[in-house]
C-alpha atoms as a PDB file:
ATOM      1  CA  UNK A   1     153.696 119.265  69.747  1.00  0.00           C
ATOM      2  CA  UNK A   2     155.020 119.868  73.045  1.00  0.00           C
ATOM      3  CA  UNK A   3     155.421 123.417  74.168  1.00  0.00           C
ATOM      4  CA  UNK A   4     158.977 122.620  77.019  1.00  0.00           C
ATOM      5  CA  UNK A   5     160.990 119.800  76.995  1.00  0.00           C
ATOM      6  CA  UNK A   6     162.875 119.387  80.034  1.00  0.00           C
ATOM      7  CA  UNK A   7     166.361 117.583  79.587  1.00  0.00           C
ATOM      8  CA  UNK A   8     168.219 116.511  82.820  1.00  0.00           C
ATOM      9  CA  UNK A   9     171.547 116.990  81.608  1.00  0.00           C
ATOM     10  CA  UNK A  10     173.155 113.566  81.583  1.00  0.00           C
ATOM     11  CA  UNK A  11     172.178 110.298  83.061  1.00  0.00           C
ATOM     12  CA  UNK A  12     171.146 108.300  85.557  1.00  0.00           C
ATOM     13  CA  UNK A  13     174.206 106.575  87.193  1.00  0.00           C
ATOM     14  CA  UNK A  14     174.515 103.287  85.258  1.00  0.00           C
ATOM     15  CA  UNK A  15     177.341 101.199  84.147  1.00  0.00           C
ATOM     16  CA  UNK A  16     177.350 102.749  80.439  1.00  0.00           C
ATOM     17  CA  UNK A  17     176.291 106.312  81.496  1.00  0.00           C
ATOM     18  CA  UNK A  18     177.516 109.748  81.982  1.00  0.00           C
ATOM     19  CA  UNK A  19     176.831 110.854  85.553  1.00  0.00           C
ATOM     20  CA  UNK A  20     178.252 114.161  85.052  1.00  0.00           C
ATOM     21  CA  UNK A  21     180.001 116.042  87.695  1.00  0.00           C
ATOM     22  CA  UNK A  22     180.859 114.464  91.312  1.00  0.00           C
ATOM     23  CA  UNK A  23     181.092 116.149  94.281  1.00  0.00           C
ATOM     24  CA  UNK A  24     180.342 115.806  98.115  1.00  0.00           C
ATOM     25  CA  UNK A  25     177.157 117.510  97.292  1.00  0.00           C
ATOM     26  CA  UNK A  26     176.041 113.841  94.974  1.00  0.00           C
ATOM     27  CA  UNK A  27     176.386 113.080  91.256  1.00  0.00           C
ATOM     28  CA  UNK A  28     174.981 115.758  88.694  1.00  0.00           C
ATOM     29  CA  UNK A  29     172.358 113.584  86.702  1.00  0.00           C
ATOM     30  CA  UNK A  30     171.198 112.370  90.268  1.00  0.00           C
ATOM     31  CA  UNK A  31     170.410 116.907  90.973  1.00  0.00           C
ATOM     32  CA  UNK A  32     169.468 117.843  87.021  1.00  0.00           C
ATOM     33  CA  UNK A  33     166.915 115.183  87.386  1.00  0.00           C
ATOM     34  CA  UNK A  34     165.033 116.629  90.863  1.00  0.00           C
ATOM     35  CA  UNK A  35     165.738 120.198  89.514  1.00  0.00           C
ATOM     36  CA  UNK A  36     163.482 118.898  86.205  1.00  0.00           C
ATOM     37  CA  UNK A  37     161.127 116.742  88.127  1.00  0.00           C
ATOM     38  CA  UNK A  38     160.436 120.418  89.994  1.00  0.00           C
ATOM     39  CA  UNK A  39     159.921 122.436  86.765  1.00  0.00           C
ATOM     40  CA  UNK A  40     157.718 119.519  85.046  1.00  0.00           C
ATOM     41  CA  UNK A  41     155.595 119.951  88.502  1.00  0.00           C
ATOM     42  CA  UNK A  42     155.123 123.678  88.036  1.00  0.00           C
ATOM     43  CA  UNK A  43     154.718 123.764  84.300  1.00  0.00           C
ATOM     44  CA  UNK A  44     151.759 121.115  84.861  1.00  0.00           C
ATOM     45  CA  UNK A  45     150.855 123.990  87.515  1.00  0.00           C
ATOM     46  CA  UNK A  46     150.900 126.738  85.359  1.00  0.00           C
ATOM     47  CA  UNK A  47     149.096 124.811  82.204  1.00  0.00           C
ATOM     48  CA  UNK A  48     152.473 124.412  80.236  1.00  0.00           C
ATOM     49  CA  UNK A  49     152.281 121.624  78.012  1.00  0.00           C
ATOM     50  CA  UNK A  50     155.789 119.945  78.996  1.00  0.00           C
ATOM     51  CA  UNK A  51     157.587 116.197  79.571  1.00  0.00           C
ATOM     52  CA  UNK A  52     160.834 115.295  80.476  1.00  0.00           C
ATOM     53  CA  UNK A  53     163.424 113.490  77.756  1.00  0.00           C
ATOM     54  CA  UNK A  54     164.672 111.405  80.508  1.00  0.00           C
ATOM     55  CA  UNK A  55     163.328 109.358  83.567  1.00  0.00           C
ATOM     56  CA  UNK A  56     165.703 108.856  86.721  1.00  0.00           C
ATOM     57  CA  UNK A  57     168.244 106.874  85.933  1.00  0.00           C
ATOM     58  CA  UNK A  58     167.578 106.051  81.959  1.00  0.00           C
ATOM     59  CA  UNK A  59     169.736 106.182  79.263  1.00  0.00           C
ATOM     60  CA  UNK A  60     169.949 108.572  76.493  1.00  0.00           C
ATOM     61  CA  UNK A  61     171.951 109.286  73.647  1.00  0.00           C
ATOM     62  CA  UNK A  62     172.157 112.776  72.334  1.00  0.00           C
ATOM     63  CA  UNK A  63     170.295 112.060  69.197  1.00  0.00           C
ATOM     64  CA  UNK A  64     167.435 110.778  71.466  1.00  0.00           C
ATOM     65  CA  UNK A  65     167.808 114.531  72.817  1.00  0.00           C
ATOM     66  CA  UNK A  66     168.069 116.649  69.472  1.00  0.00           C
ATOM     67  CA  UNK A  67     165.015 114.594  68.566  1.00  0.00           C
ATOM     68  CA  UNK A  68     163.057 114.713  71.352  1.00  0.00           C
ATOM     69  CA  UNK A  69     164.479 118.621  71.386  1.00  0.00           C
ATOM     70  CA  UNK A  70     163.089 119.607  67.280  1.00  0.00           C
ATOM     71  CA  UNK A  71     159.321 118.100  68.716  1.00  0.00           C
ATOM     72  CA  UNK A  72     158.695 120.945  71.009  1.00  0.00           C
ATOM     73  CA  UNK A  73     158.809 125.092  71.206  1.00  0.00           C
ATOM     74  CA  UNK A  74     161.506 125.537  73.482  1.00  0.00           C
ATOM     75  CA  UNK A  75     163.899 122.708  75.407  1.00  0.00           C
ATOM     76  CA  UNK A  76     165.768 123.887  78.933  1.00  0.00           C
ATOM     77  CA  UNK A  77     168.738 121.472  79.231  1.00  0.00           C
ATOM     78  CA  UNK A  78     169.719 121.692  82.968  1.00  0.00           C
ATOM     79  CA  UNK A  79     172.713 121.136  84.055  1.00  0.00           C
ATOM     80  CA  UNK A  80     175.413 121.941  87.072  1.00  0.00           C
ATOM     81  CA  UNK A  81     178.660 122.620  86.331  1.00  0.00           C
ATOM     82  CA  UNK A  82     181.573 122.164  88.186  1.00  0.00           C
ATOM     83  CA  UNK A  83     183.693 125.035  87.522  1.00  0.00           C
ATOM     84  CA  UNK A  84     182.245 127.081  90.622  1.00  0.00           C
ATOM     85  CA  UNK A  85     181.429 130.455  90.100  1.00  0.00           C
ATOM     86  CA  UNK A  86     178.072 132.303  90.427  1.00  0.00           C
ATOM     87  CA  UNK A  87     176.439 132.463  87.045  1.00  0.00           C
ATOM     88  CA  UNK A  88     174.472 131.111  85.217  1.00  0.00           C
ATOM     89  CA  UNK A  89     175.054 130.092  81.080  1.00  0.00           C
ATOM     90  CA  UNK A  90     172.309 130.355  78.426  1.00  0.00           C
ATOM     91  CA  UNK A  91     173.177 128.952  75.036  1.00  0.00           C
ATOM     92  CA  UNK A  92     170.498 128.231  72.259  1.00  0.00           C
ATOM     93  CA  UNK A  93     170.173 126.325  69.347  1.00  0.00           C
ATOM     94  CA  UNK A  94     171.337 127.357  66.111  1.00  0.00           C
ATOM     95  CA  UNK A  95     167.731 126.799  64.525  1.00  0.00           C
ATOM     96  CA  UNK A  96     166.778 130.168  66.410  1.00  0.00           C
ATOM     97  CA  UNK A  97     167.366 133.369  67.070  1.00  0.00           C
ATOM     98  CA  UNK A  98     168.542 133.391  70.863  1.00  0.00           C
ATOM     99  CA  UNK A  99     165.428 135.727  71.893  1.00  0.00           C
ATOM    100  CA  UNK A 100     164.587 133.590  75.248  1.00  0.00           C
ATOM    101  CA  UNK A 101     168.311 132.800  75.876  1.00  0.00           C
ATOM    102  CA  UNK A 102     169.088 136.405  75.800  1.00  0.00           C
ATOM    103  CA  UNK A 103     165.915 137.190  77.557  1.00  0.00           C
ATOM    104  CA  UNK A 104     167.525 134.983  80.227  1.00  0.00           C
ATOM    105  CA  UNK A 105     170.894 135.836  80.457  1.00  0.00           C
ATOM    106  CA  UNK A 106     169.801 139.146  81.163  1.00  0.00           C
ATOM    107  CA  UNK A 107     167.770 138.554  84.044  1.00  0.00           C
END
């Protein structure tokens, strides 16, 4: 089992896929993917058993996710929204009891 899956939230840039937000800045999958690719490298770094649910551009549905997701400890799903604002937003999954997201959130 793998201890961190690391979702870049949406995908790639494709015909069929969901790019996310848009902005002069680039295209959200194009930024959740480097963010990832950056966390996979220091996980690896740090001895954390962890993959990625997506490569660069691929497709995935989001029952690809949830079952890529139920295979591992914990799953970060990044993403970058475009609401603005200076926060961050921790959610967890209903299947347990919010320790790290709280843990999180309060940092």
């Amino acid at each position: 089992m793998v201890e961190l899956l690391i979702d870049p939230g949406h995908e790639g840039i494709g015909k069929n896929q969901d790019p996310g937000a848009v902005s002069i800045y680039g295209v959200e999958a194009t930024w959740t993917y480097k963010i990832s690719k950056y966390m996979l490298a220091r996980c690896k770094e740090l001895g954390i058993n962890a993959m990625l649910s997506r490569g660069d551009n691929d497709e995935i549905s989001n029952s690809e996710r949830a079952k890529l997701a139920s295979q591992a400890v914990y799953c970060f799903s990044n993403h970058l929204n475009a609401g603005g604002g200076k926060r961050s937003e921790v959610i967890h999954s209903i299947h347990n009891n919010g320790g790290l997201a709280n843990e999180i959130a309060d940092i």
